[in-house]
N, C-alpha and C. Protein backbone atom coordinates (compact mmCIF):
# COMPACT_ATOMS: atom_id res chain seq x y z
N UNK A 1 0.84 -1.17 0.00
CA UNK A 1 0.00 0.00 0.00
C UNK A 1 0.89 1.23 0.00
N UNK A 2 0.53 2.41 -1.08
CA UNK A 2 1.60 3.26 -0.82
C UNK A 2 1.04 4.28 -0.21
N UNK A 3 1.67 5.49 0.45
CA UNK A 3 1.15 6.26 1.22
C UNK A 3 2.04 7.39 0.50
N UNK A 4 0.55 8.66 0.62
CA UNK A 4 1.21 9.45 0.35
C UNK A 4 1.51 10.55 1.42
N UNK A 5 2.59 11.54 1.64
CA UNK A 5 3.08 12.25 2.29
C UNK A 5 2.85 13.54 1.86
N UNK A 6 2.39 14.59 2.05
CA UNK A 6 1.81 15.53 1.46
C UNK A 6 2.76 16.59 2.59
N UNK A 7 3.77 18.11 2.11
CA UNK A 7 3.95 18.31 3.67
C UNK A 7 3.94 20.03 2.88
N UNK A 8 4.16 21.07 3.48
CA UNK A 8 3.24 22.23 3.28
C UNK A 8 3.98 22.97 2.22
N UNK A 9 3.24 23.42 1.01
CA UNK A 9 3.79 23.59 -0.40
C UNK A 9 4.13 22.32 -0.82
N UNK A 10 3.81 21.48 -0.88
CA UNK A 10 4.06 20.41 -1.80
C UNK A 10 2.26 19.74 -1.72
N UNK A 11 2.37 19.16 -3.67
CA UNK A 11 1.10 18.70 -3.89
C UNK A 11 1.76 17.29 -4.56
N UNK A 12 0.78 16.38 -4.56
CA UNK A 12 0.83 15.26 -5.31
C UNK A 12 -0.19 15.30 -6.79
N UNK A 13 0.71 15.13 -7.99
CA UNK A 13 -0.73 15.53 -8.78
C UNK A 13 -0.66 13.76 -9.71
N UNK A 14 -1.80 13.35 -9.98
CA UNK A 14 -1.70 11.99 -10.14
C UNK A 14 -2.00 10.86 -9.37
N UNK A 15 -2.26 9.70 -9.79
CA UNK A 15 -2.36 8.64 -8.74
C UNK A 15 -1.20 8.40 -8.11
N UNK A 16 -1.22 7.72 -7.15
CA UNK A 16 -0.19 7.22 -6.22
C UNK A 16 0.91 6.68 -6.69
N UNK A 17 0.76 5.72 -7.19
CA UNK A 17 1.37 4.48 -7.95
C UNK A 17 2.83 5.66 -8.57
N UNK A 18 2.29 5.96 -9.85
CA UNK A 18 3.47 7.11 -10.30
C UNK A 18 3.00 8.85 -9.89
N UNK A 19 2.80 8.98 -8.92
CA UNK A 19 2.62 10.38 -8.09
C UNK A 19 3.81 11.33 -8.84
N UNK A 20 3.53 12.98 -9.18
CA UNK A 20 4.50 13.77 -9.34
C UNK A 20 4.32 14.77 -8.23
N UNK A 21 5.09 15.07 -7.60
CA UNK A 21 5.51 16.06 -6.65
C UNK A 21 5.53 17.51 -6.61
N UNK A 22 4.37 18.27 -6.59
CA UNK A 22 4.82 19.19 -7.37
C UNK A 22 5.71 20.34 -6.06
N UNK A 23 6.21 21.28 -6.50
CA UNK A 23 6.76 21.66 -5.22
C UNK A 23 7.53 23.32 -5.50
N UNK A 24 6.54 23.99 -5.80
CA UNK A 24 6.61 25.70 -5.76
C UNK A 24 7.15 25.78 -7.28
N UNK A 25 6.73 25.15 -8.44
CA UNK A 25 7.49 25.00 -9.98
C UNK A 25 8.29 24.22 -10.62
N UNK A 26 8.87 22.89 -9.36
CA UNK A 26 9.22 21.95 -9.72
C UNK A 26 8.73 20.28 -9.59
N UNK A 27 8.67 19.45 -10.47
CA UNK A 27 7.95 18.48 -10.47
C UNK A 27 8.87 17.18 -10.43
N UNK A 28 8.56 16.65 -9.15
CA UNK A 28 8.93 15.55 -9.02
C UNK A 28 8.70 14.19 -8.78
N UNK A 29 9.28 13.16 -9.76
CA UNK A 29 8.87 12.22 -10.05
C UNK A 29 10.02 11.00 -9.81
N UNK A 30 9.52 9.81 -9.26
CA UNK A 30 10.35 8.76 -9.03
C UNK A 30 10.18 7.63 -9.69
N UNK A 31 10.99 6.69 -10.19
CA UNK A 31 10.48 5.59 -10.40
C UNK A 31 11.52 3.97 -9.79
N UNK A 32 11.24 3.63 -9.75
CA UNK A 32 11.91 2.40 -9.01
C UNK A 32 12.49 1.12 -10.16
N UNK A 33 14.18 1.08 -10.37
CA UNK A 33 14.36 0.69 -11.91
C UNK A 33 15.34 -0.49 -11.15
N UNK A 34 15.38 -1.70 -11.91
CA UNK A 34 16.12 -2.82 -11.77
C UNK A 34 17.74 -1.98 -10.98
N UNK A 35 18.06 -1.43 -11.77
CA UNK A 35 19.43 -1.20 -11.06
C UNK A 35 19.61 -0.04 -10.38
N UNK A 36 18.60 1.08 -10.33
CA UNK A 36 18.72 2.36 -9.42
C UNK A 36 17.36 2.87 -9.14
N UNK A 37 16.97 3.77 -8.86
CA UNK A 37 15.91 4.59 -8.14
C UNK A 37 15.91 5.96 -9.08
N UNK A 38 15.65 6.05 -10.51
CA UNK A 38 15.43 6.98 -11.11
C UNK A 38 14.71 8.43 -10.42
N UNK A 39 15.27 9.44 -10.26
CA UNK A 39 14.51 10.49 -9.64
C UNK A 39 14.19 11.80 -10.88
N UNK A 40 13.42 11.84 -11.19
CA UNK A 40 13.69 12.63 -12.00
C UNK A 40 12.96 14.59 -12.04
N UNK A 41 13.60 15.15 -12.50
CA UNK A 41 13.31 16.76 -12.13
C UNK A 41 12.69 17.70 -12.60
N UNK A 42 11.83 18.38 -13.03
CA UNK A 42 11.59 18.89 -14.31
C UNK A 42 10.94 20.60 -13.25
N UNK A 43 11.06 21.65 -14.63
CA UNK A 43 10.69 22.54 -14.08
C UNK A 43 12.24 23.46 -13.32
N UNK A 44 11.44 24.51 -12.83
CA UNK A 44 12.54 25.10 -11.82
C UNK A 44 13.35 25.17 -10.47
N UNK A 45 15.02 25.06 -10.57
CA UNK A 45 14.91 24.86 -9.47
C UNK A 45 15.64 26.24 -8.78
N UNK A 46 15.61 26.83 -7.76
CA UNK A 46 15.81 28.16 -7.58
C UNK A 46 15.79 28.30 -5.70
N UNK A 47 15.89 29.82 -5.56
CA UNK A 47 16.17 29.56 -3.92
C UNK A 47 14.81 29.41 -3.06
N UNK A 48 13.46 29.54 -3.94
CA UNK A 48 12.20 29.99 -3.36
C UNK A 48 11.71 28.24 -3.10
N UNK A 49 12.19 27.60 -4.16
CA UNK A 49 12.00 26.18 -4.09
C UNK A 49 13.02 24.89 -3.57
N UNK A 50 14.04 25.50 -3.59
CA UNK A 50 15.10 24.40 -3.47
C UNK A 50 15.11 23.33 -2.28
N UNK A 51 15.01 24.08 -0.95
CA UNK A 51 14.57 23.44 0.56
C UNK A 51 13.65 22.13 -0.17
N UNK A 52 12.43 22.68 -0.25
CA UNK A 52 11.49 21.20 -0.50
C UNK A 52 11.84 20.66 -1.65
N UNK A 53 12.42 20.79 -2.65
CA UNK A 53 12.93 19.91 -3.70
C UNK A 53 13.73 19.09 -3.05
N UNK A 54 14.74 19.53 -2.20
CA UNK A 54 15.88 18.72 -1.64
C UNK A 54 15.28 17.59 -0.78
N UNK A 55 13.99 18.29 -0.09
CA UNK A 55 13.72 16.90 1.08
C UNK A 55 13.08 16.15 0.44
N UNK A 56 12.35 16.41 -0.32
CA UNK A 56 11.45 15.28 -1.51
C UNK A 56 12.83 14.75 -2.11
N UNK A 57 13.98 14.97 -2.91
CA UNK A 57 14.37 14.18 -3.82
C UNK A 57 15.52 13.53 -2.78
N UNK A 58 15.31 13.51 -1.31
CA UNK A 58 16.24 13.06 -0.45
C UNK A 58 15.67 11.77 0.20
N UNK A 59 14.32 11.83 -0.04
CA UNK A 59 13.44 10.92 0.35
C UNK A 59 13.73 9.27 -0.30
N UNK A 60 14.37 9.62 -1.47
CA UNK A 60 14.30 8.56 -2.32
C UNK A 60 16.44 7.86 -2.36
N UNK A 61 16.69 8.48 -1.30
CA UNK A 61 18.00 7.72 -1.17
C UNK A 61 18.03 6.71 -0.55
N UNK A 62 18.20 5.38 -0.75
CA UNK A 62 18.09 4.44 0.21
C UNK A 62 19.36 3.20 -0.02
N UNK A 63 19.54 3.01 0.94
CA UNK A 63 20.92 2.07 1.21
C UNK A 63 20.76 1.31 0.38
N UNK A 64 22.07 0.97 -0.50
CA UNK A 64 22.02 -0.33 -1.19
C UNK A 64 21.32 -0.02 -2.56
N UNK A 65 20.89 0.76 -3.12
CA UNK A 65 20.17 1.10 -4.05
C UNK A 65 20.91 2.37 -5.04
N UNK A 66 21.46 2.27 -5.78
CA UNK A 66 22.20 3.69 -6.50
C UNK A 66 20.82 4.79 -7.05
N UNK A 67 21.14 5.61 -6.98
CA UNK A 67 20.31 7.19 -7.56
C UNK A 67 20.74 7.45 -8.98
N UNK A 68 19.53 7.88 -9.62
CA UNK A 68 20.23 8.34 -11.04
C UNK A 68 19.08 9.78 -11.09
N UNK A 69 19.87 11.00 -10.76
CA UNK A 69 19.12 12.55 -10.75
C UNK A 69 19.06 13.17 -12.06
N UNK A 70 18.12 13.09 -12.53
CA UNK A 70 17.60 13.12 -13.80
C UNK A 70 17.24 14.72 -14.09
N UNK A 71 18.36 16.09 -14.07
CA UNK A 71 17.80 16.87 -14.08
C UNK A 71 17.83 17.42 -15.73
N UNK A 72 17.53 16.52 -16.89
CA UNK A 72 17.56 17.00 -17.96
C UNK A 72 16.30 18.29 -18.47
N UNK A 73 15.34 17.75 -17.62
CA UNK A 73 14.05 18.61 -18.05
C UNK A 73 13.73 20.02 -16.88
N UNK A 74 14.79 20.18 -16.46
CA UNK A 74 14.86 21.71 -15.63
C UNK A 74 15.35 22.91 -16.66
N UNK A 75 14.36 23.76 -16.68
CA UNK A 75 14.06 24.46 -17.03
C UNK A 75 14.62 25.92 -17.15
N UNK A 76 15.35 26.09 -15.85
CA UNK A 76 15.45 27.31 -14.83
C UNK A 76 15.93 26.57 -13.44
N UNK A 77 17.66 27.12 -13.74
CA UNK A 77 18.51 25.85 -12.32
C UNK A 77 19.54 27.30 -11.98
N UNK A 78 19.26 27.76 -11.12
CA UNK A 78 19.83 29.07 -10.12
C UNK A 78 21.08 28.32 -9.58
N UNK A 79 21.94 29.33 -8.65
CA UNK A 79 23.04 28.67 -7.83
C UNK A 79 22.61 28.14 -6.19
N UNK A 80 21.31 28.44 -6.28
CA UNK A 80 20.61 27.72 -5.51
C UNK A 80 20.60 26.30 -5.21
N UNK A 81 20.60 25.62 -6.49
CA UNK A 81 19.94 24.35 -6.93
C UNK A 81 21.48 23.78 -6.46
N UNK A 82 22.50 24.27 -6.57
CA UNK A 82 24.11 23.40 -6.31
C UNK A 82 23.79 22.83 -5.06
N UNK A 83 22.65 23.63 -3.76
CA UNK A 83 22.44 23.11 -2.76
C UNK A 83 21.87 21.58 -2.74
N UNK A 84 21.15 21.22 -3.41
CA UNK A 84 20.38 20.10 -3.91
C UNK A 84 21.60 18.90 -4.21
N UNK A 85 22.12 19.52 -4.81
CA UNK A 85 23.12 18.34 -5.90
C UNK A 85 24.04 17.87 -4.58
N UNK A 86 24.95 19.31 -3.40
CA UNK A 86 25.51 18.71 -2.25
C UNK A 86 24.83 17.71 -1.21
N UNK A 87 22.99 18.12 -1.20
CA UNK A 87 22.47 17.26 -0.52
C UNK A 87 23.11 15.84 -0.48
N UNK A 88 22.20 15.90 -2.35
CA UNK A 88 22.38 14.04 -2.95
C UNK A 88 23.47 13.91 -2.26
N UNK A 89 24.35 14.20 -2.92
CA UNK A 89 26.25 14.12 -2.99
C UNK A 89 26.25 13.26 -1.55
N UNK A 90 25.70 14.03 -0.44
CA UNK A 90 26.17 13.76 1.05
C UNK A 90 25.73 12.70 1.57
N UNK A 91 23.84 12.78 1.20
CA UNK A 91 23.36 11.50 1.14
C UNK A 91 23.61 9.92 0.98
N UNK A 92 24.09 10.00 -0.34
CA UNK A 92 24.64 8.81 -0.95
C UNK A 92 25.91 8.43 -0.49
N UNK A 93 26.61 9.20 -0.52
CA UNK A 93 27.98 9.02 0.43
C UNK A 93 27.72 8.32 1.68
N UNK A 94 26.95 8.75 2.45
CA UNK A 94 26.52 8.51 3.55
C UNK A 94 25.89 7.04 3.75
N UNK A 95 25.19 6.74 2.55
CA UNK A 95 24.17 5.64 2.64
C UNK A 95 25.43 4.69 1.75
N UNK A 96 26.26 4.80 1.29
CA UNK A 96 27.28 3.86 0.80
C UNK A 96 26.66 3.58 -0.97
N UNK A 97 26.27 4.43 -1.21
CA UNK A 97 25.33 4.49 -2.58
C UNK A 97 26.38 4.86 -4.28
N UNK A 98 26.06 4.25 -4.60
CA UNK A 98 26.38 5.28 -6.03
C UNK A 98 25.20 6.12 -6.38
N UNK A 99 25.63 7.45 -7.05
CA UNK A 99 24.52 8.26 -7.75
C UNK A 99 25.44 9.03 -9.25
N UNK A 100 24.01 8.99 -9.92
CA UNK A 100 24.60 9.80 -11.54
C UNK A 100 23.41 10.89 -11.55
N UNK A 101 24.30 12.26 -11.93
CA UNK A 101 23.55 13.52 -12.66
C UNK A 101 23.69 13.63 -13.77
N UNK A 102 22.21 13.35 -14.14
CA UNK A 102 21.84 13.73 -15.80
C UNK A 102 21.39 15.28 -15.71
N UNK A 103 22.58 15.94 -16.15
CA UNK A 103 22.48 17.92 -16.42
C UNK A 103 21.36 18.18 -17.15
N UNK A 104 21.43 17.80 -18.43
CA UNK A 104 20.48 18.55 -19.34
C UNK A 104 21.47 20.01 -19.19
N UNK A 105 21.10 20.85 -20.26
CA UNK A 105 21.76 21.77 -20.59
C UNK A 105 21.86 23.06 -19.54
N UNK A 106 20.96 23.38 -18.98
CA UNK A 106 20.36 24.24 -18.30
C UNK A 106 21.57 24.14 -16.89
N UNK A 107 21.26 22.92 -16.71
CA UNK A 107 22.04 22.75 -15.60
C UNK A 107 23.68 22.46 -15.82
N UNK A 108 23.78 21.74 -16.83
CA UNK A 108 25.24 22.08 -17.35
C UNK A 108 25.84 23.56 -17.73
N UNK A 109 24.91 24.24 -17.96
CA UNK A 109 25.62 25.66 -17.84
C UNK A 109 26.04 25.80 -16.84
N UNK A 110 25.46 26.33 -15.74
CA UNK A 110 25.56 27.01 -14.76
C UNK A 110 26.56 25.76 -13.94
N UNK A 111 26.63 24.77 -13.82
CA UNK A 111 27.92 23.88 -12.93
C UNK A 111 28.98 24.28 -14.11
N UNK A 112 29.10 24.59 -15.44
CA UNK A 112 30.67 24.96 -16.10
C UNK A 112 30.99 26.15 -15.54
N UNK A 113 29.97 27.10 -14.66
CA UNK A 113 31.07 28.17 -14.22
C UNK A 113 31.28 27.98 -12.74
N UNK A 114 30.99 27.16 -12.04
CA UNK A 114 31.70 26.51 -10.72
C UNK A 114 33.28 25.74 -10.93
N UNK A 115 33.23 25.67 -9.65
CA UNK A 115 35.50 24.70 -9.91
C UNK A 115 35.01 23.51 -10.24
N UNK A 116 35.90 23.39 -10.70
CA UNK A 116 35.70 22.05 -11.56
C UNK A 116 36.57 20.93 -11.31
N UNK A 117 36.66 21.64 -9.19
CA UNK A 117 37.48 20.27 -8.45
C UNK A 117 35.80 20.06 -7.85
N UNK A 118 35.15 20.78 -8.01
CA UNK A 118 33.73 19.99 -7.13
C UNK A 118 33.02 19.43 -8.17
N UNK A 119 33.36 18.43 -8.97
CA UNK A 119 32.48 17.37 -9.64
C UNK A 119 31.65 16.83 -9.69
N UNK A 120 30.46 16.32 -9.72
CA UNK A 120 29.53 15.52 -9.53
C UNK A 120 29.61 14.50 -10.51
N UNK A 121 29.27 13.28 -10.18
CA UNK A 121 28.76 12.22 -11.57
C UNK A 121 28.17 12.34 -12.51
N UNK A 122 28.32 12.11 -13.48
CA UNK A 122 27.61 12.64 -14.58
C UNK A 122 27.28 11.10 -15.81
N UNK A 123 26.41 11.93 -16.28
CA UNK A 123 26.15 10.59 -17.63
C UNK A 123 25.30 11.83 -18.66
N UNK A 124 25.25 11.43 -19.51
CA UNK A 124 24.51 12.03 -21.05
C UNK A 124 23.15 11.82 -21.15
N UNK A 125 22.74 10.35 -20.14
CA UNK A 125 21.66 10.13 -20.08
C UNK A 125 20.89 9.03 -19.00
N UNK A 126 19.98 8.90 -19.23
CA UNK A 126 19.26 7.74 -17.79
C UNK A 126 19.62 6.29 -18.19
N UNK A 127 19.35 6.36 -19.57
CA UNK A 127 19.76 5.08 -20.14
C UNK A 127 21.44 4.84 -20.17
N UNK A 128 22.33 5.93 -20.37
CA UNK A 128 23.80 5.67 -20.42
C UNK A 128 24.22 5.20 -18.96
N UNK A 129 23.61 6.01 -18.39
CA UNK A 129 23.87 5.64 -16.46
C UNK A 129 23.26 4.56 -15.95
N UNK A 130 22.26 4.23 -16.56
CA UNK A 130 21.92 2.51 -15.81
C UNK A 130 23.04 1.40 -16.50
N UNK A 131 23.26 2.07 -17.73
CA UNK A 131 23.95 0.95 -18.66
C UNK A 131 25.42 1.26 -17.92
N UNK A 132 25.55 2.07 -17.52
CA UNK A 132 27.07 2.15 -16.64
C UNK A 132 27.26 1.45 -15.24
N UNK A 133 25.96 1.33 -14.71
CA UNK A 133 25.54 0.75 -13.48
C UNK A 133 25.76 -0.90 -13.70
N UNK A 134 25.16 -0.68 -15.05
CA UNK A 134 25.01 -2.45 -15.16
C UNK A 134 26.70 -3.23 -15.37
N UNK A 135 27.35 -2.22 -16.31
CA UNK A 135 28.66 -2.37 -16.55
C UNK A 135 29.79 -3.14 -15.22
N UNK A 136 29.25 -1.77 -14.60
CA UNK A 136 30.00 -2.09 -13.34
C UNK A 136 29.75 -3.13 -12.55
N UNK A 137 28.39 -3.57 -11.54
CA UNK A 137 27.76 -5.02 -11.51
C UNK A 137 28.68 -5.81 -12.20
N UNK A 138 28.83 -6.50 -13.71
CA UNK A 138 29.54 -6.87 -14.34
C UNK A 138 30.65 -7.38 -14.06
N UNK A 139 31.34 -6.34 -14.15
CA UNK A 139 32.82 -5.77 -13.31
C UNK A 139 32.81 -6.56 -12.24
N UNK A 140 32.14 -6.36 -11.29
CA UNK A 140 32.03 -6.95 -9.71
C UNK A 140 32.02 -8.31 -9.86
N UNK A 141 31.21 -8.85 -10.27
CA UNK A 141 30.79 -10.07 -10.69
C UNK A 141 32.06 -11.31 -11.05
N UNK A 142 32.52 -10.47 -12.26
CA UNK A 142 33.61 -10.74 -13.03
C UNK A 142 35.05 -11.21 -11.76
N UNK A 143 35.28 -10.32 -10.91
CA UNK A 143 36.18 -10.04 -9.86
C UNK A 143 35.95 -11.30 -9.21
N UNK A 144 34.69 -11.69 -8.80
CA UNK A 144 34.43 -12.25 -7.74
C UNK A 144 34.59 -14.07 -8.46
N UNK A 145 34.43 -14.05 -9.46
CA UNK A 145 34.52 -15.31 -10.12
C UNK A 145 35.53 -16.24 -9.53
N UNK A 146 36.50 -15.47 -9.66
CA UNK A 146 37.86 -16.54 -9.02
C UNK A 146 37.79 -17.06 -7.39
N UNK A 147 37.18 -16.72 -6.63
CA UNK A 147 36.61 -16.71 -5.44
C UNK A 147 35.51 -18.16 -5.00
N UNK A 148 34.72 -18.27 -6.03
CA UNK A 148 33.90 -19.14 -6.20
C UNK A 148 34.02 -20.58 -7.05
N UNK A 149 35.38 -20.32 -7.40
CA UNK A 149 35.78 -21.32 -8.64
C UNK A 149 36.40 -22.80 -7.48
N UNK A 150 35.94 -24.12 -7.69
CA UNK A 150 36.60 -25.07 -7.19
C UNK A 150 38.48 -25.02 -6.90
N UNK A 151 38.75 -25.51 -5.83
CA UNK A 151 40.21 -25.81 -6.44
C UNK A 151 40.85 -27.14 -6.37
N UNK A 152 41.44 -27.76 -7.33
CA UNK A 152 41.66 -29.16 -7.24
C UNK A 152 42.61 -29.70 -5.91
């Protein structure tokens, strides 16, 4: 049963199941994907909104599960919004997580005029970043082979 959480300036518009978030011009949406927790962003993100964007798209970090922040469809991304991205950043760190930021242009502007020792993850797309997710899995997998192999 899912429940929804409704908390002040934030609306749910939609059924439950795929609920979007709406939250002072930005709309947020989750979906739950074989290899990560797609979050995705659309709309503006700025200083009037950023607070509840952050606790909504913080909601969806969970141990053991990688993030993929989907902010291709933002619209309008202030130096506000860098607050958001340190959230994730801290979050996931925290929860032992991997996470990928999908910029979209909007938001790739405005992080090319920040240092460019504070990096975030990045991918081109949702599909390049799961397929990087899966890569890696792979990778792991691969490692672990010799581990599991008989020895005469």
């Amino acid at each position: 049963m899912a429940t929804t959480i409704t908390t002040r300036g934030t609306s749910h518009i939609g059924s439950q199941r795929n609920s979007v978030i709406e939250c002072g011009g930005a709309q947020i949406r989750a979906h739950y994907r074989h290899l990560a927790t797609v979050v995705t962003i659309r709309g503006r993100i700025d200083s009037a909104n950023v607070d509840q964007v952050s606790e909504q798209a913080r909601r969806y970090v969970l141990a053991k599960e990688p993030v993929v922040l989907d902010l291709s469809g933002v619209t309008a991304f202030t130096s506000a919004g860098i607050w958001l991205l340190c959230v994730i950043d801290g979050d996931c760190r925290a929860a032992g997580v991997e996470w990928t930021l999908i910029e979209g242009t909007t938001v790739g502007e405005l992080l090319s005029d920040f240092d460019h020792d504070a990096k975030f993850p990045t991918a081109p797309s949702v599909d390049q970043a799961l397929h990087a997710l899966a890569d890696g899995n792979d990778q792991r997998r691969q490692a672990l082979l010799p581990l599991f192999q008989k020895s005469a």
